[in-house]
Protein backbone atom coordinates (compact mmCIF):
# COMPACT_ATOMS: atom_id res chain seq x y z
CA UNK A 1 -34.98 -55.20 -22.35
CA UNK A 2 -37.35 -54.56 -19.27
CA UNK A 3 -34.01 -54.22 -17.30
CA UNK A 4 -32.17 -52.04 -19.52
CA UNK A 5 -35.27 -49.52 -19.45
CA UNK A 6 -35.49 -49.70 -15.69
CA UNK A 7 -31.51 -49.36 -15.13
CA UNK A 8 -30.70 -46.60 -17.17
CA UNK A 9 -32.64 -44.27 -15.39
CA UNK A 10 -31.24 -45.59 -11.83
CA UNK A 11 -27.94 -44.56 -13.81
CA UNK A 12 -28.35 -41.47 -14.83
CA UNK A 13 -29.94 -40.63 -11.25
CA UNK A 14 -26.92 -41.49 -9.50
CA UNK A 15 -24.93 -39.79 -12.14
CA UNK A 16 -26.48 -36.09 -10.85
CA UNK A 17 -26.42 -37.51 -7.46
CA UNK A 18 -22.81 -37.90 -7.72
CA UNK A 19 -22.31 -34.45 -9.54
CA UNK A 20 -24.44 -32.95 -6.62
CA UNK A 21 -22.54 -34.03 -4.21
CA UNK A 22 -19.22 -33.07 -5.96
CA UNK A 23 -20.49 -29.31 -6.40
CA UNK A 24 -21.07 -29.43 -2.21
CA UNK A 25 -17.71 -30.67 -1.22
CA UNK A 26 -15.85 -28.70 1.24
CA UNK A 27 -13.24 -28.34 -0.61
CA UNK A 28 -11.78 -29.33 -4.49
CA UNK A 29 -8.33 -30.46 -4.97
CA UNK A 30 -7.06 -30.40 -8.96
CA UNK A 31 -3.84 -32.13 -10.01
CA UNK A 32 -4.42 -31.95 -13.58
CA UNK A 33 -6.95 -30.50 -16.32
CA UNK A 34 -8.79 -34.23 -16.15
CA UNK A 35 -9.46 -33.15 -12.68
CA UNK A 36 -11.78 -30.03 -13.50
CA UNK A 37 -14.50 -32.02 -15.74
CA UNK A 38 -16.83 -33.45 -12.73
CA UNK A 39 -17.29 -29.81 -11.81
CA UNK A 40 -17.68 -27.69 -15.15
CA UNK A 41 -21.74 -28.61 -14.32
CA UNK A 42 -21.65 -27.02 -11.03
CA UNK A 43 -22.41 -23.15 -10.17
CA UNK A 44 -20.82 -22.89 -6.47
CA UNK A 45 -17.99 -24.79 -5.64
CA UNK A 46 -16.81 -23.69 -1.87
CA UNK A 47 -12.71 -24.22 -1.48
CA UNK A 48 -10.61 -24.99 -5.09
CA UNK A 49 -6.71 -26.35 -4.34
CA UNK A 50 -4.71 -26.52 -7.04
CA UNK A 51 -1.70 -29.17 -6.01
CA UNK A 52 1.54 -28.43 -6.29
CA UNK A 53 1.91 -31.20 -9.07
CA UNK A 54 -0.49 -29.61 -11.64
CA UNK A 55 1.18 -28.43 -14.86
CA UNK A 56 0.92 -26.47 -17.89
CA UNK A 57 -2.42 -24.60 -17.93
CA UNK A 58 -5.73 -25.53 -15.45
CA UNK A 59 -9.11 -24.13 -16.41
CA UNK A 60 -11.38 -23.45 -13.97
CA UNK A 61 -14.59 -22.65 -16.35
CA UNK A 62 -17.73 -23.97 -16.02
CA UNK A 63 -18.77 -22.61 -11.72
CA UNK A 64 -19.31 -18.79 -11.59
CA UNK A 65 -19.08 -18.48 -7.47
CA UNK A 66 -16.10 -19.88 -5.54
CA UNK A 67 -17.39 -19.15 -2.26
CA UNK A 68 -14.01 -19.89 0.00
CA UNK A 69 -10.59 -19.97 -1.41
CA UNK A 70 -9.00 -20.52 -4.61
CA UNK A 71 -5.19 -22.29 -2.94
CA UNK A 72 -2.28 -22.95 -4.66
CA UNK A 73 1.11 -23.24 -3.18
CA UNK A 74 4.28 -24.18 -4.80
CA UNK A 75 2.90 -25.56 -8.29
CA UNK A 76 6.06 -24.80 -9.63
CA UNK A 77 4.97 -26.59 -13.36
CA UNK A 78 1.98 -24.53 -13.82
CA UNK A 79 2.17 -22.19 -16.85
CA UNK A 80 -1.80 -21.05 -16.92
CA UNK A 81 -4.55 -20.59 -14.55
CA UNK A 82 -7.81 -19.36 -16.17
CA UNK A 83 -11.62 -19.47 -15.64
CA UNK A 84 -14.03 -17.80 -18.95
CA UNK A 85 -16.80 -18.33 -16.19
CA UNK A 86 -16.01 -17.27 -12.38
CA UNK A 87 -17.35 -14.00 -11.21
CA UNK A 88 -17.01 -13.85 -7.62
CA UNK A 89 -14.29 -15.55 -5.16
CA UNK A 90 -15.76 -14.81 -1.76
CA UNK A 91 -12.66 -16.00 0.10
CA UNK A 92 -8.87 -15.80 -0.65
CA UNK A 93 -7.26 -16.03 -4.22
CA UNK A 94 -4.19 -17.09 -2.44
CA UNK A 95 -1.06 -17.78 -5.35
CA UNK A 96 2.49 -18.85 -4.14
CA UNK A 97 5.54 -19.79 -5.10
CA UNK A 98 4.39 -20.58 -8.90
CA UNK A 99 7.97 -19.53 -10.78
CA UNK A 100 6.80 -20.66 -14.31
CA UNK A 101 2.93 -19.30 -14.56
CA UNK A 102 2.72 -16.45 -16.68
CA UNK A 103 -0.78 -16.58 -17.83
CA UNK A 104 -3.45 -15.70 -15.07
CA UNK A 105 -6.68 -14.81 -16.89
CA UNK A 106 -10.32 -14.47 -15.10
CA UNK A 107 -12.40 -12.62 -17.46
CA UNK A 108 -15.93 -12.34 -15.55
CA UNK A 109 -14.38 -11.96 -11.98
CA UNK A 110 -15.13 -8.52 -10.38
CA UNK A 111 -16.13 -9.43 -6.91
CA UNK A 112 -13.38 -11.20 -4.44
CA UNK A 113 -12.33 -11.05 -0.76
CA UNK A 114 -8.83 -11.17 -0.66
CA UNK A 115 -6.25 -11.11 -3.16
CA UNK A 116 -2.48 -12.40 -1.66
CA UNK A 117 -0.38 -13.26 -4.54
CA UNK A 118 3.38 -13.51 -3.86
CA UNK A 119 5.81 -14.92 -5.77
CA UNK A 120 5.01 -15.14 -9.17
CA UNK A 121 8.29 -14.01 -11.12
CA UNK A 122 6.56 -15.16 -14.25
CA UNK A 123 3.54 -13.11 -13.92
CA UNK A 124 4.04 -10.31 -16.20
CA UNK A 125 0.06 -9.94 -16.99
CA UNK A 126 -3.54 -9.59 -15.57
CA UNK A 127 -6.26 -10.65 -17.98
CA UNK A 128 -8.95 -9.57 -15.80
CA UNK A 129 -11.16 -7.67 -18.40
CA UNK A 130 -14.37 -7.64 -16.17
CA UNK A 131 -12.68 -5.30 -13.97
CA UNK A 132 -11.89 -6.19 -10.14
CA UNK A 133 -13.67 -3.53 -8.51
CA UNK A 134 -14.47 -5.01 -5.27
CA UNK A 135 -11.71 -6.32 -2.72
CA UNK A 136 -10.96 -6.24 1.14
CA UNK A 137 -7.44 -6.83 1.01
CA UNK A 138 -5.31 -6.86 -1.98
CA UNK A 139 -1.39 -8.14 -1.17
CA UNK A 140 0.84 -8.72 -4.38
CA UNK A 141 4.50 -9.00 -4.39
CA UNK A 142 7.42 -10.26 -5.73
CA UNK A 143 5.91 -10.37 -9.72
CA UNK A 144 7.10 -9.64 -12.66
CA UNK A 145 4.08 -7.51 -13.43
CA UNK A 146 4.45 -3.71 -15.55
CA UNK A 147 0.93 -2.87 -14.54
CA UNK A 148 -1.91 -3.92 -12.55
CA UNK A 149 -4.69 -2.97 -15.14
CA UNK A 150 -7.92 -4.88 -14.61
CA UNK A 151 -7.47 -4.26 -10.82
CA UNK A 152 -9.79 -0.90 -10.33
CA UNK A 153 -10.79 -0.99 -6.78
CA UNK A 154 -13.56 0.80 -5.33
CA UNK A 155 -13.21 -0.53 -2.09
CA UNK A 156 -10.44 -2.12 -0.42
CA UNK A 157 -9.35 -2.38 3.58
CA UNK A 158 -5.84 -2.94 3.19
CA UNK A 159 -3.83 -2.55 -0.13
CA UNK A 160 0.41 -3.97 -0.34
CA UNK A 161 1.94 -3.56 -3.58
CA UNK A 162 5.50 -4.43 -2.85
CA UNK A 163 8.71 -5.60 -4.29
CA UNK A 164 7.53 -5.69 -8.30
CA UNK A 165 10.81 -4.87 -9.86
CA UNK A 166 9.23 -4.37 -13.61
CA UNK A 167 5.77 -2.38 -12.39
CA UNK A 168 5.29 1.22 -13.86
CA UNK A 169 1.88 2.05 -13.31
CA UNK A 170 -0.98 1.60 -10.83
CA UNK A 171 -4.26 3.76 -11.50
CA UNK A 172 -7.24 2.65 -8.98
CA UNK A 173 -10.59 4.86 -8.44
CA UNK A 174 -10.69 3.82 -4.59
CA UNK A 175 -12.27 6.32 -2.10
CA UNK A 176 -11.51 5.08 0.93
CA UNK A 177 -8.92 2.75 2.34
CA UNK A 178 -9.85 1.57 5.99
CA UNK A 179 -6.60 0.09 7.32
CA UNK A 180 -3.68 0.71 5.16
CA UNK A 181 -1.87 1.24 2.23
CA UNK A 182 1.70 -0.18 1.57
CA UNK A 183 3.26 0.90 -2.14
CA UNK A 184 7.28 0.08 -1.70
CA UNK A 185 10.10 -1.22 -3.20
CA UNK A 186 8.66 -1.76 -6.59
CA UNK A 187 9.72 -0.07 -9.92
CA UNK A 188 11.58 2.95 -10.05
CA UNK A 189 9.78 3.89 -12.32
CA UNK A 190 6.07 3.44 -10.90
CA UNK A 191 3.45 6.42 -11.51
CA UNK A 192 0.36 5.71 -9.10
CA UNK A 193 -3.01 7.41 -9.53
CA UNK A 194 -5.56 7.66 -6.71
CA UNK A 195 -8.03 10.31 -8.62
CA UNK A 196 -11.03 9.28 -5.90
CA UNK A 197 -9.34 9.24 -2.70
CA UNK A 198 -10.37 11.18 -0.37
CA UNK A 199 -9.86 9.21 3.25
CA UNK A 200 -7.55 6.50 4.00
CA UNK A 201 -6.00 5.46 7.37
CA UNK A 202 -2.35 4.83 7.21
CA UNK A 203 -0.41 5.25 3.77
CA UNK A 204 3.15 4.90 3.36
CA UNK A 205 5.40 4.99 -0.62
CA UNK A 206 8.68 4.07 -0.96
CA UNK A 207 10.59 3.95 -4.17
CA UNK A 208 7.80 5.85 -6.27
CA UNK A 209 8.09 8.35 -9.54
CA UNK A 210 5.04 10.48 -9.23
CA UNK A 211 1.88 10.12 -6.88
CA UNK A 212 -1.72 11.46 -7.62
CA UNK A 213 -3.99 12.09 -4.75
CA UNK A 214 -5.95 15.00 -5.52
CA UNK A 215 -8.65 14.39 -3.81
CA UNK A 216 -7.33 13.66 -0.40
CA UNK A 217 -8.87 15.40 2.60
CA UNK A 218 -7.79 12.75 5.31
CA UNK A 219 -5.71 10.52 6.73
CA UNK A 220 -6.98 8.79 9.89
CA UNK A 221 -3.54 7.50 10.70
CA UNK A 222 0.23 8.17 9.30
CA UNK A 223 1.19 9.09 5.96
CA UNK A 224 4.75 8.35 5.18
CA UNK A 225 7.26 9.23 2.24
CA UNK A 226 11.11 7.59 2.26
CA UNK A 227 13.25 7.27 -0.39
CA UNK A 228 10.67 8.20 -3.20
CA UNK A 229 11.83 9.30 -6.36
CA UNK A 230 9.46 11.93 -7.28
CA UNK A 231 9.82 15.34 -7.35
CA UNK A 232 7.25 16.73 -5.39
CA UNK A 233 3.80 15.94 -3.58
CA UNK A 234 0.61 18.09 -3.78
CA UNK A 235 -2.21 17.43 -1.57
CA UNK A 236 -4.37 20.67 -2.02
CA UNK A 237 -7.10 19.40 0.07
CA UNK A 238 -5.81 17.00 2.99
CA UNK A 239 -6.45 19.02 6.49
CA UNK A 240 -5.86 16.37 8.86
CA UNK A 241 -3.39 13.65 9.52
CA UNK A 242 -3.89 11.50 12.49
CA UNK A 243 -5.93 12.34 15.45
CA UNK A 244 -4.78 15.51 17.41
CA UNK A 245 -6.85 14.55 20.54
CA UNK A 246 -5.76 11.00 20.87
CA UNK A 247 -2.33 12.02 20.14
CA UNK A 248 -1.67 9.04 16.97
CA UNK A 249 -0.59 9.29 13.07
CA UNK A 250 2.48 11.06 11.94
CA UNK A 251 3.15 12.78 8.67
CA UNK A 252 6.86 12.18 7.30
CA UNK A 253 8.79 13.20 4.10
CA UNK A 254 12.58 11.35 4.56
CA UNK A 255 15.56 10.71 1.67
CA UNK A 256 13.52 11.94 -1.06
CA UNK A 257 16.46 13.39 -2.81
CA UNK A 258 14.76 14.38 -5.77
CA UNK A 259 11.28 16.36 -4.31
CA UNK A 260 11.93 19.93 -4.37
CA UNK A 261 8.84 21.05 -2.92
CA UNK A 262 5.66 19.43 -0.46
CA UNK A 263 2.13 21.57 -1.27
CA UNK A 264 -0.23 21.09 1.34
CA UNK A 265 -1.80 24.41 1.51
CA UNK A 266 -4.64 23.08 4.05
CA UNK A 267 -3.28 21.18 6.92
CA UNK A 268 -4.02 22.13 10.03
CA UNK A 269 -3.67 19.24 12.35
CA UNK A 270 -1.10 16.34 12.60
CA UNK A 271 -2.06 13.95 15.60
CA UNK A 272 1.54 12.65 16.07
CA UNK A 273 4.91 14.39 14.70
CA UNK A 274 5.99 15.83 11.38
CA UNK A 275 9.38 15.22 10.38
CA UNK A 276 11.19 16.40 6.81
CA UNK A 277 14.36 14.85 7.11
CA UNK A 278 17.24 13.77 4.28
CA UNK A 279 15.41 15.86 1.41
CA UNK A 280 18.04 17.06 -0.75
CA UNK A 281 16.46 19.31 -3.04
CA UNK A 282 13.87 20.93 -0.72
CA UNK A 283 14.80 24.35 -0.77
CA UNK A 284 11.63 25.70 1.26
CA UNK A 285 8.83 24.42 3.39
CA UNK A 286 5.44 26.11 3.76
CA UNK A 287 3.24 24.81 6.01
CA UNK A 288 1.50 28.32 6.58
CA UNK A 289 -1.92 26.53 7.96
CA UNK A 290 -0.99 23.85 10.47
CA UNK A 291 -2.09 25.06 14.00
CA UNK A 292 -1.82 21.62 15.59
CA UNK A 293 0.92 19.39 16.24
CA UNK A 294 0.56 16.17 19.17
CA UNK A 295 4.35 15.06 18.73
CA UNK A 296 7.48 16.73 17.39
CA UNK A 297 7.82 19.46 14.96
CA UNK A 298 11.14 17.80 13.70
CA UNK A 299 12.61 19.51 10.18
CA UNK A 300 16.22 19.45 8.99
CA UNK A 301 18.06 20.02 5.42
CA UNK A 302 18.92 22.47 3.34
CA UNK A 303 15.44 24.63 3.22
CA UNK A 304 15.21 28.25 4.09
CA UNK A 305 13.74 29.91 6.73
CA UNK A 306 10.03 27.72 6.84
CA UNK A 307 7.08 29.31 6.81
CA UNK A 308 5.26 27.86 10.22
CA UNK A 309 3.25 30.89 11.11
CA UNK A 310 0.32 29.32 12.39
CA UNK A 311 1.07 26.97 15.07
CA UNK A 312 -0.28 27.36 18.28
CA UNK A 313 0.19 23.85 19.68
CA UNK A 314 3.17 21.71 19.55
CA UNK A 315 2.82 19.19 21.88
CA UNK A 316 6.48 17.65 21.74
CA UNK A 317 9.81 19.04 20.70
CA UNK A 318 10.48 21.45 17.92
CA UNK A 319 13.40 21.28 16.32
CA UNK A 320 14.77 23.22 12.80
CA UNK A 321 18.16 23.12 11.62
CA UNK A 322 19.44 23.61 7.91
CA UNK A 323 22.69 24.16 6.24
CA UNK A 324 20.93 27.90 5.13
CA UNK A 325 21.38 30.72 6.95
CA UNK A 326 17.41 30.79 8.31
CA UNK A 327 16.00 33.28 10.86
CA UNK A 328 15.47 31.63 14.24
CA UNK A 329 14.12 34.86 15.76
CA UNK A 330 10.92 33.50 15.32
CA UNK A 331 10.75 29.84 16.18
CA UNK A 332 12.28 31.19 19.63
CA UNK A 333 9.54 32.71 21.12
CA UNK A 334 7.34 30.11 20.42
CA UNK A 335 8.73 27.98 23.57
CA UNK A 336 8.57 31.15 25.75
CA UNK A 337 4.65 31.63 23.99
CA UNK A 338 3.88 28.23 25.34
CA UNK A 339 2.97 26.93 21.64
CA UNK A 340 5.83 24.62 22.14
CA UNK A 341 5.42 22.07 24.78
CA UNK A 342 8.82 20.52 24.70
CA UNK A 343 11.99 21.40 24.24
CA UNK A 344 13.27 23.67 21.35
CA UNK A 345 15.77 24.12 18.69
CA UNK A 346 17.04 25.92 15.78
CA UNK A 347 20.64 25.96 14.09
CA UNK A 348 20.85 27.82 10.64
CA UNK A 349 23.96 27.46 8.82
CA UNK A 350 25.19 23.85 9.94
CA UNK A 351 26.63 21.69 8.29
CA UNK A 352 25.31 18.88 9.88
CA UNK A 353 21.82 19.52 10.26
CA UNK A 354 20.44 16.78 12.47
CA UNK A 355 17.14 15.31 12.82
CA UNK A 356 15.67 14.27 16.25
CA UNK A 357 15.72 10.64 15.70
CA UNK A 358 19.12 10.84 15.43
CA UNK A 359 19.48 11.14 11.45
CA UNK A 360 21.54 13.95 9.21
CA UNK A 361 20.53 15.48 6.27
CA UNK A 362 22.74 15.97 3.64
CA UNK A 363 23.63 18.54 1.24
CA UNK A 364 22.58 18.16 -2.61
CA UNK A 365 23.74 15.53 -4.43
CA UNK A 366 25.22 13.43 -2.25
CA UNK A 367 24.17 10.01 -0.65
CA UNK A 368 22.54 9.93 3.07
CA UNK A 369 25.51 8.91 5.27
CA UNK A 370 24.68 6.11 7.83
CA UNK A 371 23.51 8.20 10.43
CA UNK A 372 21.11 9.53 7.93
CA UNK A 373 19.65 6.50 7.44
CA UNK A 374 18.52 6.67 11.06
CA UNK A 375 15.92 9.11 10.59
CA UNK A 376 14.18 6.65 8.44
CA UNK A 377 15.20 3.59 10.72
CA UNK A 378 11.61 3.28 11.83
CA UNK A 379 10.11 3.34 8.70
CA UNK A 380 11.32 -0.58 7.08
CA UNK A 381 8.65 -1.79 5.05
CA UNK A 382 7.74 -4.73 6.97
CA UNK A 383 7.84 -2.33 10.07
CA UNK A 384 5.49 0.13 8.53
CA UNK A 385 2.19 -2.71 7.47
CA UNK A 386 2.76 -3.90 10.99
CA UNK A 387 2.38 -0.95 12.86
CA UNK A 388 2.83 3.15 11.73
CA UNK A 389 2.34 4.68 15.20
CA UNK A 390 6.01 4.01 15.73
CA UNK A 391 7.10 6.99 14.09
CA UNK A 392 4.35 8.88 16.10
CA UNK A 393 5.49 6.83 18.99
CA UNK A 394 9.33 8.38 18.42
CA UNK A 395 8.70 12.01 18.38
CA UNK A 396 6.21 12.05 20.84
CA UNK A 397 9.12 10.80 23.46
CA UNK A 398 11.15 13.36 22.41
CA UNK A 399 9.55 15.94 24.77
């Protein structure tokens, strides 16, 4: 009996001993639900893998702070990952290759480091009803997501939303975005909503229906458009684009066939080059405030005469051509002014109106041709997250 009383105790001292140590392990690997009970008592755990063998559904509850990484890679028979009790993940939530999990539901997480989920082609729902409102970088492609609801960022460094066939709406109330933003090749149907934003670095859509940024007064870096399916973008209080003294950050609108007009009633500055390129429907282009150019003023489609009466520095080449009959009479003096720093050029009436880079516009309704598709060359989407000063980098040659 004496035993019994004094070994019990030793037991259930080495029983929190061994839970202890569990809860400080570097890192947790779970192969199957079974896996997860030694750690439902713990209220940190530092690195969670998930292995590729796990199946059906793994619940992480019980720990409210992953401080590392939540991994999984390749569990191809995983259905469900879900946690009723995690908060904040202050590494990577880093989900690959998991083609049958269709349920991933966190419903106290608001807090994480880095999101990179890629493909997922099950996924077609967050269950994050907490509200993510606090990320540095947020990467999600290939899903089969409609919506990223439960994602409402405040802050994020870097944000790539790309190649999410079935997603139709993105609505975040972000203010600033310190590196970049990547929106491209998702839904052709995708409405995005930045109602906050009001600096970013570099930004480039492609493949979007409408775009929201109301609030935008700059943009440290480029802001790109291609192949967008909107028809128009207002910006009534962006100013700057780039940085006019260090001679970086382009602004671009190409082959957005359906955008029949661009409001940006305050720019003044662009640090690199502007082009408007492959824009069937734009029949005019007002840029009536921008003073400042460090690149190329390069515009070519079928817009009438554009109304450009405030430049006074164009660092690089100007060049306007249009299948309209526009007035050049003006845009000619500026090179013998000294507002234009490189060479010059306008055609009106052409009907091949050619952009500096080497693409051609075409008239309304029909399909860019393959030289068209050169005026957009530099701006692949892979090309674009690595580095945007290309484009700047193009037009500022062009001297």
């Amino acid at each position: 009996m004496l035993a019994q009383q004094l070994l019990l105790p030793a037991f259930a001292l080495l029983s929190v001993a061994s839970a202890q140590s569990g809860c400080a392990a570097a890192t947790v690997t779970i192969n199957a639900q079974a896996d997860v009970a030694q750690y439902t008592g713990c209220a940190t755990l530092k690195n969670v893998v998930i292995g590729p063998s796990a199946v059906a559904t793994i619940d992480l509850s019980g720990p409210k702070i992953i401080s590392g990484d939540i991994y999984s890679h390749s569990a191809v028979g995983l259905l469900s990952l879900t946690s009723s009790t995690i908060e904040a993940i202050g590494g990577t939530f880093d989900l690959f290759d998991m083609t049958l999990m269709s349920t991933l539901s966190f419903s106290k997480l608001t807090q994480i480091k880095n999101i990179n989920w890629s493909a997922l082609p099950a996924l077609d729902l967050l269950t994050f009803p907490a509200i993510i409102s606090k990320a540095d970088s947020v990467i999600i492609t290939n899903t089969f997501l409609s919506d990223l609801n439960g994602l409402n960022l405040k802050t994020v460094q870097t944000l790539d939303v790309n190649n999410n066939p079935r997603l139709q709406k993105f609505e975040t109330q972000v203010s600033n975005i310190t590196t970049s933003i990547n929106i491209a090749a998702n839904g052709k149907a995708l409405d995005i909503s930045f109602p906050n934003l009001i600096w970013a670095n570099n930004m480039t859509f492609r493949d979007v229906k409408s775009l929201s940024t109301p609030s935008l007064a700059t943009v440290n870096g480029s802001l790109i458009f291609v192949n967008n399916v909107f028809t128009g973008y207002s910006a009534p209080n962006l100013t700057t684009v780039g940085n006019f003294a260090q001679k970086v950050g382009s602004l671009a609108f190409v082959g957005n066939n359906l955008m029949d007009n661009i409001t940006l009633p305050l720019i003044t500055s662009i640090g690199g080059g502007i082009q408007v390129a492959n824009n069937s429907a734009l029949q005019g282009i007002s840029l009536k405030t921008l003073a400042s150019v460090g690149g190329a003023v390069d515009l070519s489609g079928n817009f009438t005469t554009p109304e450009l009466g405030a430049l006074k520095n164009v660092q690089g080449a100007l060049n306007i051509q249009s299948t309209a009959a526009i007035d050049c009479s003006t845009y000619s003096k500026l090179k013998e002014q000294g507002i234009v720093q490189g060479k010059d050029d306008c055609v009106p009436a052409t009907d091949d109106p050619t952009a500096l880079t080497g693409g051609t516009s075409t008239s309304s309704g029909a399909k860019p041709s393959s030289t068209a598709k050169g005026a957009a060359s530099s701006f692949g989407v892979s090309e674009v997250v690595a580095g945007m000063s290309v484009f700047g980098a193009l037009l500022q040659l062009l001297l």
